[in-house]
N, C-alpha and C. Protein backbone atom coordinates (compact mmCIF):
# COMPACT_ATOMS: atom_id res chain seq x y z
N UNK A 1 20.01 -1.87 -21.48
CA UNK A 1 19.15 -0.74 -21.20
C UNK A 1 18.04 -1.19 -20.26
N UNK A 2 17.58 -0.20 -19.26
CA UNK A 2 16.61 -0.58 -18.55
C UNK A 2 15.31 -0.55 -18.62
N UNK A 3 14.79 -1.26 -18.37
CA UNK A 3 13.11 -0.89 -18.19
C UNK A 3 12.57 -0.55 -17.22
N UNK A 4 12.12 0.86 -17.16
CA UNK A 4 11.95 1.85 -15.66
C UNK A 4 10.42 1.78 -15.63
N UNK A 5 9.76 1.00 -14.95
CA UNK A 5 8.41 1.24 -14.64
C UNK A 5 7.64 2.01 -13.18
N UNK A 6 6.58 2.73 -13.22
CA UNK A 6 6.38 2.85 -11.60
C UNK A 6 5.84 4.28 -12.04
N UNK A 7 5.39 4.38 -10.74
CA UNK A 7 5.23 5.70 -10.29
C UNK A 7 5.20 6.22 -8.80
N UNK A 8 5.92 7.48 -8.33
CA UNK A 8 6.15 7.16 -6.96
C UNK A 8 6.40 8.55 -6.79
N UNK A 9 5.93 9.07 -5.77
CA UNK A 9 6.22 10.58 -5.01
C UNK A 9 6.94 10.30 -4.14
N UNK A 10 7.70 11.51 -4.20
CA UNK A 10 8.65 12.03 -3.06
C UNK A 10 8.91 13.38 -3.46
N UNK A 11 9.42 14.20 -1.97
CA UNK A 11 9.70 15.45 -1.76
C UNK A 11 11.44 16.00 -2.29
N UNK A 12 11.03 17.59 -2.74
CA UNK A 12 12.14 17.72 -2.87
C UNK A 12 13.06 18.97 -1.45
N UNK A 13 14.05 18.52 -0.58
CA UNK A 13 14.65 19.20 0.26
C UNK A 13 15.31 20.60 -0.23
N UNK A 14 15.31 21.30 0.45
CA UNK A 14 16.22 23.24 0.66
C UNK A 14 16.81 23.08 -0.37
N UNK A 15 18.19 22.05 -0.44
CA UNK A 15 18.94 22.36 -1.23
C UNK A 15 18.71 21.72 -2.97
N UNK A 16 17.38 21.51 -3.07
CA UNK A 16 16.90 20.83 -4.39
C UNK A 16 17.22 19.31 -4.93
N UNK A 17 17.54 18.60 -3.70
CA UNK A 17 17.78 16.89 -3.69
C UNK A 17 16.11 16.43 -3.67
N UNK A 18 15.70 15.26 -3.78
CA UNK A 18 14.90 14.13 -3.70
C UNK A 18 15.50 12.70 -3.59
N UNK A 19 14.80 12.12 -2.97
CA UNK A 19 15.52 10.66 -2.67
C UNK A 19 14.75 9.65 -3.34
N UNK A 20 16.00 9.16 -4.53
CA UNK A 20 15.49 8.35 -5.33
C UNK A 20 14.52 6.97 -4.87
N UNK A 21 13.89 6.71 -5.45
CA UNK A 21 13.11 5.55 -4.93
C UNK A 21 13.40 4.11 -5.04
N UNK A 22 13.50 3.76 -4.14
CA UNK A 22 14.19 2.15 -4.06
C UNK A 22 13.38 1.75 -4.92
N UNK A 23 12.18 1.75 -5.11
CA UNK A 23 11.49 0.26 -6.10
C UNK A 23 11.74 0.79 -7.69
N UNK A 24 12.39 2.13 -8.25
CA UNK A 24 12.81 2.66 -9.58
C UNK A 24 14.07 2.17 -9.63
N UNK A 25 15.25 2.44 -8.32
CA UNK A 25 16.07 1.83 -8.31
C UNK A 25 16.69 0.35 -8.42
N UNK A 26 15.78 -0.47 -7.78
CA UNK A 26 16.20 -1.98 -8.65
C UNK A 26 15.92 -1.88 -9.75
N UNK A 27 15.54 -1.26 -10.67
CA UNK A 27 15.24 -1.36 -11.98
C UNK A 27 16.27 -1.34 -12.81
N UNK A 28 17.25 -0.62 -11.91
CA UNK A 28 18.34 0.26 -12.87
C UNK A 28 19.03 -1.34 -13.14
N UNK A 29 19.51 -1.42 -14.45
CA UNK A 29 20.57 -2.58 -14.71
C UNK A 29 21.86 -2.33 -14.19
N UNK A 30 22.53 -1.14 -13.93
CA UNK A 30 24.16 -1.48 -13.66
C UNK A 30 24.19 -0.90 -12.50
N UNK A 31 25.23 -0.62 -11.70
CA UNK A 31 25.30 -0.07 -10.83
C UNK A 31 25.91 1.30 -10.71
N UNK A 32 25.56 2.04 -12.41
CA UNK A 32 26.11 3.42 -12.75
C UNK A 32 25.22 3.84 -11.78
N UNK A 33 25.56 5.08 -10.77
CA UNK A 33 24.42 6.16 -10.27
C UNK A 33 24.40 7.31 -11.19
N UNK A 34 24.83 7.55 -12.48
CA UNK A 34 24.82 8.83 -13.28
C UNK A 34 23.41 8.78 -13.89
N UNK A 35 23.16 9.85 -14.15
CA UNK A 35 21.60 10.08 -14.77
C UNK A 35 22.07 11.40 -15.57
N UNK A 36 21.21 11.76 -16.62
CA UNK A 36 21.15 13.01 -17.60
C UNK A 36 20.37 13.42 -16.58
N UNK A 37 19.47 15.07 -17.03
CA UNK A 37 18.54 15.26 -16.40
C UNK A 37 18.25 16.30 -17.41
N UNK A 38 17.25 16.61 -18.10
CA UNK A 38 17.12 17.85 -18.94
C UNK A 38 15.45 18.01 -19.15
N UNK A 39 15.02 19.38 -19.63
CA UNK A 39 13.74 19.46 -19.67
C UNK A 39 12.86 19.02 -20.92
N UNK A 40 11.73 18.73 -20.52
CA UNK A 40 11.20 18.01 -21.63
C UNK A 40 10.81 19.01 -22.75
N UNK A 41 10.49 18.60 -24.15
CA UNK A 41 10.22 19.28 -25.18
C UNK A 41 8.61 19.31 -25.20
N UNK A 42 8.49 18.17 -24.39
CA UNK A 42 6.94 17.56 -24.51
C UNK A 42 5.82 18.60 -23.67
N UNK A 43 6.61 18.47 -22.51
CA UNK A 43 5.63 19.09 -20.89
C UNK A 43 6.29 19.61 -20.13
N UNK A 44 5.31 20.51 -19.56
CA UNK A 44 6.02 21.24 -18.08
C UNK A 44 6.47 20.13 -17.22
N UNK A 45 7.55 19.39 -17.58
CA UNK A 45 8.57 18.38 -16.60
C UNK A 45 9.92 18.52 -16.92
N UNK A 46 10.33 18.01 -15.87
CA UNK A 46 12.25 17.55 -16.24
C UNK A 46 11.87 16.16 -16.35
N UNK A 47 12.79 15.38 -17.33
CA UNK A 47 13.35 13.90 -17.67
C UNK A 47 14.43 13.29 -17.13
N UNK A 48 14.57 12.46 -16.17
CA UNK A 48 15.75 11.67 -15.91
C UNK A 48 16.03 10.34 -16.09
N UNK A 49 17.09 10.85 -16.93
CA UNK A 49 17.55 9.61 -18.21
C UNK A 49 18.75 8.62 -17.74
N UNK A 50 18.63 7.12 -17.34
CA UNK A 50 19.55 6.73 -17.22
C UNK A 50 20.89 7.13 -18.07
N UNK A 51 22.28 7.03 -17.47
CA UNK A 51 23.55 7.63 -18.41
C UNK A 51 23.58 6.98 -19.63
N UNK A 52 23.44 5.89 -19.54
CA UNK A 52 23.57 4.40 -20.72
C UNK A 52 22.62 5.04 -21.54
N UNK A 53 21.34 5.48 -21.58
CA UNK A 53 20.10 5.32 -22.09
C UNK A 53 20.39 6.26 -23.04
N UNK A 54 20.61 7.49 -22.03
CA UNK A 54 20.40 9.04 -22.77
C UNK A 54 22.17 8.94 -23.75
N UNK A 55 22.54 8.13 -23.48
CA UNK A 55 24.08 8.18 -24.52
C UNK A 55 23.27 7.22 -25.23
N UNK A 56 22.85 6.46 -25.50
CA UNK A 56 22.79 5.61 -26.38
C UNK A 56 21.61 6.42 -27.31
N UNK A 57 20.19 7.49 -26.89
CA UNK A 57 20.00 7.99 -27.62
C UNK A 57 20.39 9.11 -28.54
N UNK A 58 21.10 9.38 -28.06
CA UNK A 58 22.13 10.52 -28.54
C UNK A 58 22.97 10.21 -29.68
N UNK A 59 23.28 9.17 -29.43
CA UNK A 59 24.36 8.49 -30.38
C UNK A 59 23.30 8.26 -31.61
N UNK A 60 21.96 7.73 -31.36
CA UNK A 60 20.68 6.90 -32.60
C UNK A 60 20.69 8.89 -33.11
N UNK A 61 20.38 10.22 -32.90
CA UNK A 61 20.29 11.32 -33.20
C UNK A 61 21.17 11.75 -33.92
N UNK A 62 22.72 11.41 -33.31
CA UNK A 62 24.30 11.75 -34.38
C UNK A 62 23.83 11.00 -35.91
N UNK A 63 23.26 9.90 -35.50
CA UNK A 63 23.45 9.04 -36.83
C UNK A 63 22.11 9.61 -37.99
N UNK A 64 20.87 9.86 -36.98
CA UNK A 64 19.95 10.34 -38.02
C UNK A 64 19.73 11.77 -38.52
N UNK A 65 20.51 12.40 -37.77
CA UNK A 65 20.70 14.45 -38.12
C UNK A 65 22.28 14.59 -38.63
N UNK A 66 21.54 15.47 -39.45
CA UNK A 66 23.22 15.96 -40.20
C UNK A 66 23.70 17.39 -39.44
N UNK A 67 24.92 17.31 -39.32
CA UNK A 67 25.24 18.20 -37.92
C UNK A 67 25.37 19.71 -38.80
N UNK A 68 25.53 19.24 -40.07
CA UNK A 68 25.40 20.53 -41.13
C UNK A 68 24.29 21.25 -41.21
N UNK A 69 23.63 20.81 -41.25
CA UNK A 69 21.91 20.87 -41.57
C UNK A 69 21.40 21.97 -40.92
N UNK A 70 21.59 23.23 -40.81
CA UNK A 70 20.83 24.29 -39.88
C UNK A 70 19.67 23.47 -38.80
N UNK A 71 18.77 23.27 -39.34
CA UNK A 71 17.52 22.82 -38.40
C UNK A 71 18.03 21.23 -37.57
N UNK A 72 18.80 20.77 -38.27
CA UNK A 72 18.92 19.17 -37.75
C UNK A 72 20.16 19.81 -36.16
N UNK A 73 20.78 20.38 -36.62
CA UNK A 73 21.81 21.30 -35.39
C UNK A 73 21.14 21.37 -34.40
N UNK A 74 19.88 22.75 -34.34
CA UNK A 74 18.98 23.22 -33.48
C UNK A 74 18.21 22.15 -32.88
N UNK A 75 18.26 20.47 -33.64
CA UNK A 75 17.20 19.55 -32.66
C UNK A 75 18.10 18.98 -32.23
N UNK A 76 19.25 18.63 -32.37
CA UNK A 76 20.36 18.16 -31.77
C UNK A 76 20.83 18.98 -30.46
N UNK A 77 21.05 20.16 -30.88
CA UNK A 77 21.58 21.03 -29.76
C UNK A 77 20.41 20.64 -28.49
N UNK A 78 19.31 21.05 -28.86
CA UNK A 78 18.09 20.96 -27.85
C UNK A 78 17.73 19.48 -27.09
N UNK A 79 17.72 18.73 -27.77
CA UNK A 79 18.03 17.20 -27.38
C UNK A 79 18.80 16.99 -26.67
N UNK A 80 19.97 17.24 -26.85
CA UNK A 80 21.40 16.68 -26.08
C UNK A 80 21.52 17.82 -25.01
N UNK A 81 20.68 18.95 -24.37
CA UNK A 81 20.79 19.79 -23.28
C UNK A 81 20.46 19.08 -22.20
N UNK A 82 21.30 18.82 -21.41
CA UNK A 82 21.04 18.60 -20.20
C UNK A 82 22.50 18.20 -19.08
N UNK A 83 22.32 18.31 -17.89
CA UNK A 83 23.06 18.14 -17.24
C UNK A 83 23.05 16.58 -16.28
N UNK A 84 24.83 16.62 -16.58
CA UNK A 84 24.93 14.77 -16.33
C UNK A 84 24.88 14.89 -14.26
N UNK A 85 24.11 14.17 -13.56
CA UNK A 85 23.85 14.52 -11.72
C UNK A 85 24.45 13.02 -11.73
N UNK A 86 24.41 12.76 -10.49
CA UNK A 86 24.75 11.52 -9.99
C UNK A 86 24.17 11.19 -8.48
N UNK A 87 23.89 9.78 -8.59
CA UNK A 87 23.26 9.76 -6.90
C UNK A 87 24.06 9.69 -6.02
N UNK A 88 24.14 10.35 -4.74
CA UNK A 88 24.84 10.18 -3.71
C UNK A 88 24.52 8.56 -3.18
N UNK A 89 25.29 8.92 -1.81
CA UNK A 89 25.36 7.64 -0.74
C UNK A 89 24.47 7.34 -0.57
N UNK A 90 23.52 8.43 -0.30
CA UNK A 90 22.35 8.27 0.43
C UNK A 90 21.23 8.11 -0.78
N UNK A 91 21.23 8.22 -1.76
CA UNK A 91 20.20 8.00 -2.72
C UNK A 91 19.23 9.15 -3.47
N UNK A 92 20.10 10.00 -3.09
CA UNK A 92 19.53 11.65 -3.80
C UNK A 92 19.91 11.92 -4.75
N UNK A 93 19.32 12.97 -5.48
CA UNK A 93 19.64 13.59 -6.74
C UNK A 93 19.62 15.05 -6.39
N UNK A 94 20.58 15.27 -7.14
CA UNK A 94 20.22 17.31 -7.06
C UNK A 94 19.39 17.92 -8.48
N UNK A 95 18.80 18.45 -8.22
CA UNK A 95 18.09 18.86 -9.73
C UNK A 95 18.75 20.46 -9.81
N UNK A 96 19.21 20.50 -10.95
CA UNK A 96 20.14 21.41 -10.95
C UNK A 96 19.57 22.92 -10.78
N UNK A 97 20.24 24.22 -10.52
CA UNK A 97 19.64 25.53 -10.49
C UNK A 97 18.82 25.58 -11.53
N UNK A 98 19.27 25.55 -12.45
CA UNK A 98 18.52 25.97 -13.84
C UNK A 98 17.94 25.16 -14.13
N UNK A 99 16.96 24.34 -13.79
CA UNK A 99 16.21 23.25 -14.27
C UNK A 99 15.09 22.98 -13.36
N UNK A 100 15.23 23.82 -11.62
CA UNK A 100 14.40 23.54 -11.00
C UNK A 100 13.07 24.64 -11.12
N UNK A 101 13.12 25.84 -11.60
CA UNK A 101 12.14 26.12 -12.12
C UNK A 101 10.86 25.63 -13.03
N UNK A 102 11.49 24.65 -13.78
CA UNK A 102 10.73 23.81 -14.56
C UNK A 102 9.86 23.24 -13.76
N UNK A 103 9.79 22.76 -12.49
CA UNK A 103 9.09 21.87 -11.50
C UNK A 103 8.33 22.85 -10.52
N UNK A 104 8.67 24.52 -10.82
CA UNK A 104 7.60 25.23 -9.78
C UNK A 104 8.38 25.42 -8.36
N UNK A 105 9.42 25.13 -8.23
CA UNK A 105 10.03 25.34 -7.02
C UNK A 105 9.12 24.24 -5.99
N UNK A 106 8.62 23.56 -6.36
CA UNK A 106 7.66 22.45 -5.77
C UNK A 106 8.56 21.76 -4.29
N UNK A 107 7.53 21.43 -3.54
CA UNK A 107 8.49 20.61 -2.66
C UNK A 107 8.18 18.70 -2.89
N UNK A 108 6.86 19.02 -3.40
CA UNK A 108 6.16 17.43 -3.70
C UNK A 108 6.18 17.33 -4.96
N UNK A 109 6.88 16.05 -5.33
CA UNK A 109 7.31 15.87 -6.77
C UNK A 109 6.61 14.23 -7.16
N UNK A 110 6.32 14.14 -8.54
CA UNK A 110 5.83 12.97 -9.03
C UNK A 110 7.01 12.58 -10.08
N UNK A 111 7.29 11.21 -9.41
CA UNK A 111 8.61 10.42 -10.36
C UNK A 111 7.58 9.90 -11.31
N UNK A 112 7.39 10.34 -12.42
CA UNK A 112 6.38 8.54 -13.85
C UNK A 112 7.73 8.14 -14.66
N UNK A 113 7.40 7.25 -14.56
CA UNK A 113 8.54 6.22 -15.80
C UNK A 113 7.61 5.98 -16.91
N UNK A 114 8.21 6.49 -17.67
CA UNK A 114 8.02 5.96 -19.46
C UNK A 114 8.28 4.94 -20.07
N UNK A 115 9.10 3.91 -19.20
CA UNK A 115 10.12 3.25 -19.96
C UNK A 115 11.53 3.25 -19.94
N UNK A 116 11.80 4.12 -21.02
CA UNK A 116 13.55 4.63 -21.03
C UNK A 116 14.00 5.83 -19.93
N UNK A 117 12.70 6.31 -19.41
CA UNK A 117 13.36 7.72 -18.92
C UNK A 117 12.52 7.71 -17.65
N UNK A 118 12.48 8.41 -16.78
CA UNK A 118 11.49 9.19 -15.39
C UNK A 118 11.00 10.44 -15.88
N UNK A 119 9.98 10.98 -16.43
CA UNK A 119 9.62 12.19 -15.80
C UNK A 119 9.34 13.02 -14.54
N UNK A 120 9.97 13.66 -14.28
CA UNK A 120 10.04 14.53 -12.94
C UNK A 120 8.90 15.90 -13.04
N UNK A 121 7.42 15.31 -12.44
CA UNK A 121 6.88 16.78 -12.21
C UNK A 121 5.97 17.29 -11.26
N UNK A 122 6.31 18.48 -11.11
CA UNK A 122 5.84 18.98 -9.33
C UNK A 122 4.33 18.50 -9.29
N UNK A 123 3.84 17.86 -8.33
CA UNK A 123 2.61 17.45 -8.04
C UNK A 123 1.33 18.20 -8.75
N UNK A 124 1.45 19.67 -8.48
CA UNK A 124 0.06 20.53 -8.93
C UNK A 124 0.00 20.21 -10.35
N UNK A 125 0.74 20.44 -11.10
CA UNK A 125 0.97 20.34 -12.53
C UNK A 125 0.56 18.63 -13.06
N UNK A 126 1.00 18.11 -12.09
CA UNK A 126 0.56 16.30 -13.04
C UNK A 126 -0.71 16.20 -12.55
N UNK A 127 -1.39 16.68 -10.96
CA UNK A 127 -2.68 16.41 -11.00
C UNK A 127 -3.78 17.13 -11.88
N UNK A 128 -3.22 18.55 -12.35
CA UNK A 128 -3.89 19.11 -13.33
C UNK A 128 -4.01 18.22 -14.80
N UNK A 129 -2.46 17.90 -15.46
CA UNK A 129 -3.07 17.11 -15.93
C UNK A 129 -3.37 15.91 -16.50
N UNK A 130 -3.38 15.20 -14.96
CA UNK A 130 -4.05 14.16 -15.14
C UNK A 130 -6.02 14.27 -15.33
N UNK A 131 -6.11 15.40 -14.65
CA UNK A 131 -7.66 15.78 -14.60
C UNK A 131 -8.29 16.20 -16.19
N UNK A 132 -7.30 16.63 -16.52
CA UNK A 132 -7.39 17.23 -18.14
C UNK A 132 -7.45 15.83 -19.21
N UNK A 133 -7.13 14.67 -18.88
CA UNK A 133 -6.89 13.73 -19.86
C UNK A 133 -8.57 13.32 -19.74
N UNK A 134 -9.69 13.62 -20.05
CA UNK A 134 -10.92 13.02 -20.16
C UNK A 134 -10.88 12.42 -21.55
N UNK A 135 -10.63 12.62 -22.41
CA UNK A 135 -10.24 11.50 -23.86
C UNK A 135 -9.51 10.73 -24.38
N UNK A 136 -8.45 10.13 -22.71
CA UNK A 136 -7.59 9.35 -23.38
C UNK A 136 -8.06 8.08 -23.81
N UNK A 137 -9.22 7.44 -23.07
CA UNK A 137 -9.39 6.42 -24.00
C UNK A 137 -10.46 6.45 -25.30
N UNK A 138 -10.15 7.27 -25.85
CA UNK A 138 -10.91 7.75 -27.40
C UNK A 138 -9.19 7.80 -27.86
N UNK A 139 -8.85 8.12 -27.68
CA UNK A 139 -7.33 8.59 -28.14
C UNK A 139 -6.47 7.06 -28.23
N UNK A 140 -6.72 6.34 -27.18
CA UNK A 140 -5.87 4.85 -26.84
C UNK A 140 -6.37 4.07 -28.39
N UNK A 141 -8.32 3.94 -27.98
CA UNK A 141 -8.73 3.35 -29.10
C UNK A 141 -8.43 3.98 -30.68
N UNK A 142 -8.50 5.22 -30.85
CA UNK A 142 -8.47 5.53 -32.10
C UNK A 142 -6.85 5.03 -32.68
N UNK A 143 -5.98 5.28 -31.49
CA UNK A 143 -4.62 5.14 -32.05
C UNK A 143 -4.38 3.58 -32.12
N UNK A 144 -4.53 3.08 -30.97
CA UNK A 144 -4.09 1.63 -31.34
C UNK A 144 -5.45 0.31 -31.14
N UNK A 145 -6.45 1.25 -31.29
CA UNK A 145 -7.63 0.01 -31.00
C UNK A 145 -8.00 -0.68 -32.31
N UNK A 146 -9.12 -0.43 -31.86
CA UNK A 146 -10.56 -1.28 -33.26
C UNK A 146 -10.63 -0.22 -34.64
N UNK A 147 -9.75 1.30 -34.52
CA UNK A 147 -10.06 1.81 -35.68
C UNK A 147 -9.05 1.80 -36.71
N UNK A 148 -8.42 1.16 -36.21
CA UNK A 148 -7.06 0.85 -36.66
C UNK A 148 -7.41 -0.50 -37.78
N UNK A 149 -7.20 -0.28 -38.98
CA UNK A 149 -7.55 -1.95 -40.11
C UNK A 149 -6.56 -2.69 -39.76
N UNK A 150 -7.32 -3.83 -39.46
CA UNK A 150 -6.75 -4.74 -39.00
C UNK A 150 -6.44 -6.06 -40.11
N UNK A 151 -5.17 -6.34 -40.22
CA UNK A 151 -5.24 -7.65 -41.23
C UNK A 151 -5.64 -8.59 -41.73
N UNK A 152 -5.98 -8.88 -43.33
CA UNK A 152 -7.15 -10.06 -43.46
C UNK A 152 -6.72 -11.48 -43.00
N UNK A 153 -6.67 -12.06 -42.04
CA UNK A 153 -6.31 -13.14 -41.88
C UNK A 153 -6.23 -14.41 -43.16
């Protein structure tokens, strides 16, 4: 599995491609070009999930939801929505019809890596809010700082 770090703009063209970014791209471990791509539960973004990644979480979800389960179904179903793209020759992605609304019909897009995944979101929307985060470091510290008890040595 990979470790996707970075952050990097690029535009998206007429027909709803963007050209993946070489310095996200060495990241990738194999030389699959398949990616998931589905919208987040979290934020006004799309997620693009290496193929390996987003199967391998999928598979950790089969094992912890019971497919019986009314509600465990509905987070499964919603989880596992998305459509499998692939990069061309040239290093593009298509973001699919139904998914590019999510991004505002934007032409300037912000790639962030999480880690396991890319979030994909149209520029206006991440600079908003990025402007909106004035408490993340009250939030950093409370969650993983000094308020946190720390072990008696």
């Amino acid at each position: 599995m990979s470790l996707l770090l970075g952050i990097e703009y690029c535009k998206l063209d007429t027909n709803g491609r963007f050209k993946f970014p070489i310095a996200l791209k060495r990241q990738l471990e194999s030389s699959d070009c398949r990616f998931v791509i589905r919208p987040s539960i979290y934020a006004e973004c799309l997620e693009l999930w290496p193929y390996d990644c987003f199967e391998a979480e999928i598979a950790q979800l089969q094992k912890e939801l019971n497919p019986y389960a009314i509600e465990d179904r509905k987070l499964l179903r919603k989880l596992s929505a998305g459509n499998v793209v692939e990069m061309d020759s040239n290093d593009r992605i298509v973001i699919p019809n139904e998914q590019r609304d999510r991004i505002k019909k934007s032409k300037d897009l912000v790639l962030q890596s999480t880690g396991k995944f890319i979030e994909i979101w149209d520029y206006d929307t991440y600079r908003r809010m990025n402007e909106e985060e004035t408490d993340l470091v009250a939030r950093i510290d409370k969650r993983l700082g000094h308020n946190n008890p720390q072990p008696a040595e």
